[in-house]
Protein backbone atom coordinates (compact mmCIF):
# COMPACT_ATOMS: atom_id res chain seq x y z
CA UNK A 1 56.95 -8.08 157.27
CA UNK A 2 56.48 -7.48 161.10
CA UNK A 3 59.75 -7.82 163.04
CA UNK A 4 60.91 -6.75 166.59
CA UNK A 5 64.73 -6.19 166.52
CA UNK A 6 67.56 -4.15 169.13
CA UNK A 7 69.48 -1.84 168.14
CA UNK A 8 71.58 0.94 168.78
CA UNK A 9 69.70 3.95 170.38
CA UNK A 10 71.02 7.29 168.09
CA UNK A 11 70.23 9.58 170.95
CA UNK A 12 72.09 8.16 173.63
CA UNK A 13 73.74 5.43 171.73
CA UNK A 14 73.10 2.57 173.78
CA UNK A 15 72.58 -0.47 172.58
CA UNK A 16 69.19 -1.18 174.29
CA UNK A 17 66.61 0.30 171.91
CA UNK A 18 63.77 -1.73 171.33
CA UNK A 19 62.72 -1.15 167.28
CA UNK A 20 59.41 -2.84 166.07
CA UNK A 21 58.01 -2.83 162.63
CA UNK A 22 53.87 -2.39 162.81
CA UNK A 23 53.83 -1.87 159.27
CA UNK A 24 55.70 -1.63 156.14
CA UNK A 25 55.35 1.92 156.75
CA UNK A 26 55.33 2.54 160.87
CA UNK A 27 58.56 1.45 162.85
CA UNK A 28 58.29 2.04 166.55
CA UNK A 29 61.55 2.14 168.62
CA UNK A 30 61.96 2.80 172.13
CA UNK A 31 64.96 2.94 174.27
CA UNK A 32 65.16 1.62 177.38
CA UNK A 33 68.55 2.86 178.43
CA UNK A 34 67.98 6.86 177.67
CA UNK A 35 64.16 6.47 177.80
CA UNK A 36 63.08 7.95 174.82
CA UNK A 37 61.15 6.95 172.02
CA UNK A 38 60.11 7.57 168.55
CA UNK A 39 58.20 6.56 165.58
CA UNK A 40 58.79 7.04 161.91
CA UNK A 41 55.47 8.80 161.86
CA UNK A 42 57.17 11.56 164.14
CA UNK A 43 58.73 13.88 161.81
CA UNK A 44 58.30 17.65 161.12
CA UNK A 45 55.06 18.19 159.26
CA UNK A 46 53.39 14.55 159.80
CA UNK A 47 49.77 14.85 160.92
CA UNK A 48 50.98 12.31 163.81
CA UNK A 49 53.64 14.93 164.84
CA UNK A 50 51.09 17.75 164.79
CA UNK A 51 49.39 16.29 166.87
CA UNK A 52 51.74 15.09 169.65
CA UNK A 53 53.01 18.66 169.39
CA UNK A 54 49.61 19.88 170.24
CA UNK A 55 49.29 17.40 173.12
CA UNK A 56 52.56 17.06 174.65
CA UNK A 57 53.08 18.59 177.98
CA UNK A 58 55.38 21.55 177.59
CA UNK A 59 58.37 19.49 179.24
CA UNK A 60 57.87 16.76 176.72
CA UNK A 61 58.24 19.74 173.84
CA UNK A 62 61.39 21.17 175.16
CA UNK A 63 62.35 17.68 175.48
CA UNK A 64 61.84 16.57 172.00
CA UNK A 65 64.96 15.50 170.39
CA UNK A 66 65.61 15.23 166.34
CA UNK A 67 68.15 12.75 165.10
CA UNK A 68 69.72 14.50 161.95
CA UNK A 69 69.50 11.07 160.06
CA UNK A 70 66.43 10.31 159.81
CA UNK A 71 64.77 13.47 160.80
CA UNK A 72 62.77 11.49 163.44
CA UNK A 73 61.61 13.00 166.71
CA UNK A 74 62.30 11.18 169.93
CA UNK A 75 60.17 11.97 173.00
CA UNK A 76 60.29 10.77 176.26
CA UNK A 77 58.45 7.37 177.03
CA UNK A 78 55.52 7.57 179.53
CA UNK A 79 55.00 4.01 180.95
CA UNK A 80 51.72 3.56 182.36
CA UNK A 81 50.70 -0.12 183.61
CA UNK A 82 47.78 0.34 185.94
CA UNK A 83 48.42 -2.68 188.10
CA UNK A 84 52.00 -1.55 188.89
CA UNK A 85 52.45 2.04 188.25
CA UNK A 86 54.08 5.09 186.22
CA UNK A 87 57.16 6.11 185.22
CA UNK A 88 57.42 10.00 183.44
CA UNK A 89 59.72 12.91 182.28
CA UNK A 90 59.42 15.12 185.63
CA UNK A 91 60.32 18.45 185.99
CA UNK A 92 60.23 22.23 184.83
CA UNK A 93 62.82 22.69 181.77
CA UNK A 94 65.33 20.40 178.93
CA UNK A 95 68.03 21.53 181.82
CA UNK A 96 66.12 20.59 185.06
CA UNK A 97 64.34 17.40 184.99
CA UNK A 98 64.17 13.88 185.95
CA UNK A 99 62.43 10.47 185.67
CA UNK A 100 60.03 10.35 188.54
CA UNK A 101 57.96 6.69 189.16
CA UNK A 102 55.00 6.32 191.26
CA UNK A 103 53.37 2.96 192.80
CA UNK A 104 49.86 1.65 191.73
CA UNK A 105 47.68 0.41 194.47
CA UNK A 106 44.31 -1.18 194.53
CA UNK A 107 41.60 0.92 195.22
CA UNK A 108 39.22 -0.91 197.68
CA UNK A 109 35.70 -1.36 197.12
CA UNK A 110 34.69 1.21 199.77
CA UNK A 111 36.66 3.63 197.47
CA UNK A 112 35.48 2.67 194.03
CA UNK A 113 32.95 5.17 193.77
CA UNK A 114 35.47 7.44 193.55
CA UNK A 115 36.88 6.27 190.43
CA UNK A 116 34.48 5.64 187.68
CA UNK A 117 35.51 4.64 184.12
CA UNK A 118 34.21 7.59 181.50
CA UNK A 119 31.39 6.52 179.59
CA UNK A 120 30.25 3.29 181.60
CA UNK A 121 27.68 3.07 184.09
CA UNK A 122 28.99 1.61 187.15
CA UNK A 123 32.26 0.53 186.03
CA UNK A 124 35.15 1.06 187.57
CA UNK A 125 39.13 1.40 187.87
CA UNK A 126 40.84 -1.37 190.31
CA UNK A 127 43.65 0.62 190.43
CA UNK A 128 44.98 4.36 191.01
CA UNK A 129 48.62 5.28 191.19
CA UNK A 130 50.03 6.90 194.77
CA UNK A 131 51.55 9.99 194.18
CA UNK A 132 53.29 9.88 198.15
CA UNK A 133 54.87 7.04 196.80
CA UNK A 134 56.84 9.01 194.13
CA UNK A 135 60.70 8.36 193.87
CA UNK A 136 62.66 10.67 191.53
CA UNK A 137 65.61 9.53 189.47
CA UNK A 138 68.15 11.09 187.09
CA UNK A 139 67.92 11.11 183.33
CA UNK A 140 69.72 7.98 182.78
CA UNK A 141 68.02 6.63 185.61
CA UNK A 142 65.20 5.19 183.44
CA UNK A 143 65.45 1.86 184.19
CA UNK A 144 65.76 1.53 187.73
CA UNK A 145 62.58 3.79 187.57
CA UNK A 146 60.90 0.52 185.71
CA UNK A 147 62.60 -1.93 188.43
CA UNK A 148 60.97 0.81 191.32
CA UNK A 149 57.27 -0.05 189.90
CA UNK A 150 58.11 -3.60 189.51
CA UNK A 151 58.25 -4.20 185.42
CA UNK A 152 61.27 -6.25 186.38
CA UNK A 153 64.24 -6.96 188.12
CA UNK A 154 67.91 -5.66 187.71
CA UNK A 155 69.09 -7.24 190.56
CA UNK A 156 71.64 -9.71 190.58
């Protein structure tokens, strides 16, 4: 019973959170409007929770937020899409940080060398993001960060 469905977010209570069901067992949802997300796997003693706890930078920790309901986890989203760009949590503490978005661009073939793929013999990437092109935006800024790298237009 796989469905995709919106809803409203419980951390910032928008009504622009994405929910997914993988499995019977694994709901993703992620909101665009506070840019979090969470799984039901990500709760408090879950080997899935371990081991984004291990992982996690030490922003995304201090960031990690626990709706009382559910005793779910929400983390911020880190939006990778390697012909466009990134969009991540930026910054040094819960109280001082931002959404920060970089551009992708294509790396050219005199560059290539430069960028192998791991693990395979003269492959490699196309594209690299540009950190001078970084542009930082507030926390509920998330979605103009996804309009900056081009995911899609909010523009009237």
């Amino acid at each position: 019973m796989n469905f995709d469905a919106l809803e409203e977010c419980p951390r910032c209570e928008g009504d622009a959170c994405y929910k997914q069901e993988v499995t019977k067992d694994i709901t993703l949802h992620q909101c665009m409007g506070c840019g979090f997300m969470s799984t039901t796997l990500m709760k408090v003693g879950s080997e899935f929770y371990n081991t984004q706890v291990e992982t996690l930078p030490e922003l995304y920790k201090d960031l990690l937020w626990e709706d009382s309901k559910t005793k779910q986890f929400w983390m911020p989203q880190t939006i990778n899409i390697p012909d466009k760009g990134m969009v991540f949590a930026n910054g040094t503490s819960k109280d001082d940080w931002r959404w920060s978005a970089v551009l992708a661009i294509k790396i050219t073939e005199k560059e290539k060398h430069k960028y192998p793929k791991p693990g395979k013999k003269k492959e490699f990437y196309e594209w690299r993001v540009d950190m001078s092109t970084q542009k930082d935006y507030p926390k509920k800024g998330f979605m103009d960060a996804l309009e900056y790298i081009g995911v899609f237009s909010t523009s009237k």
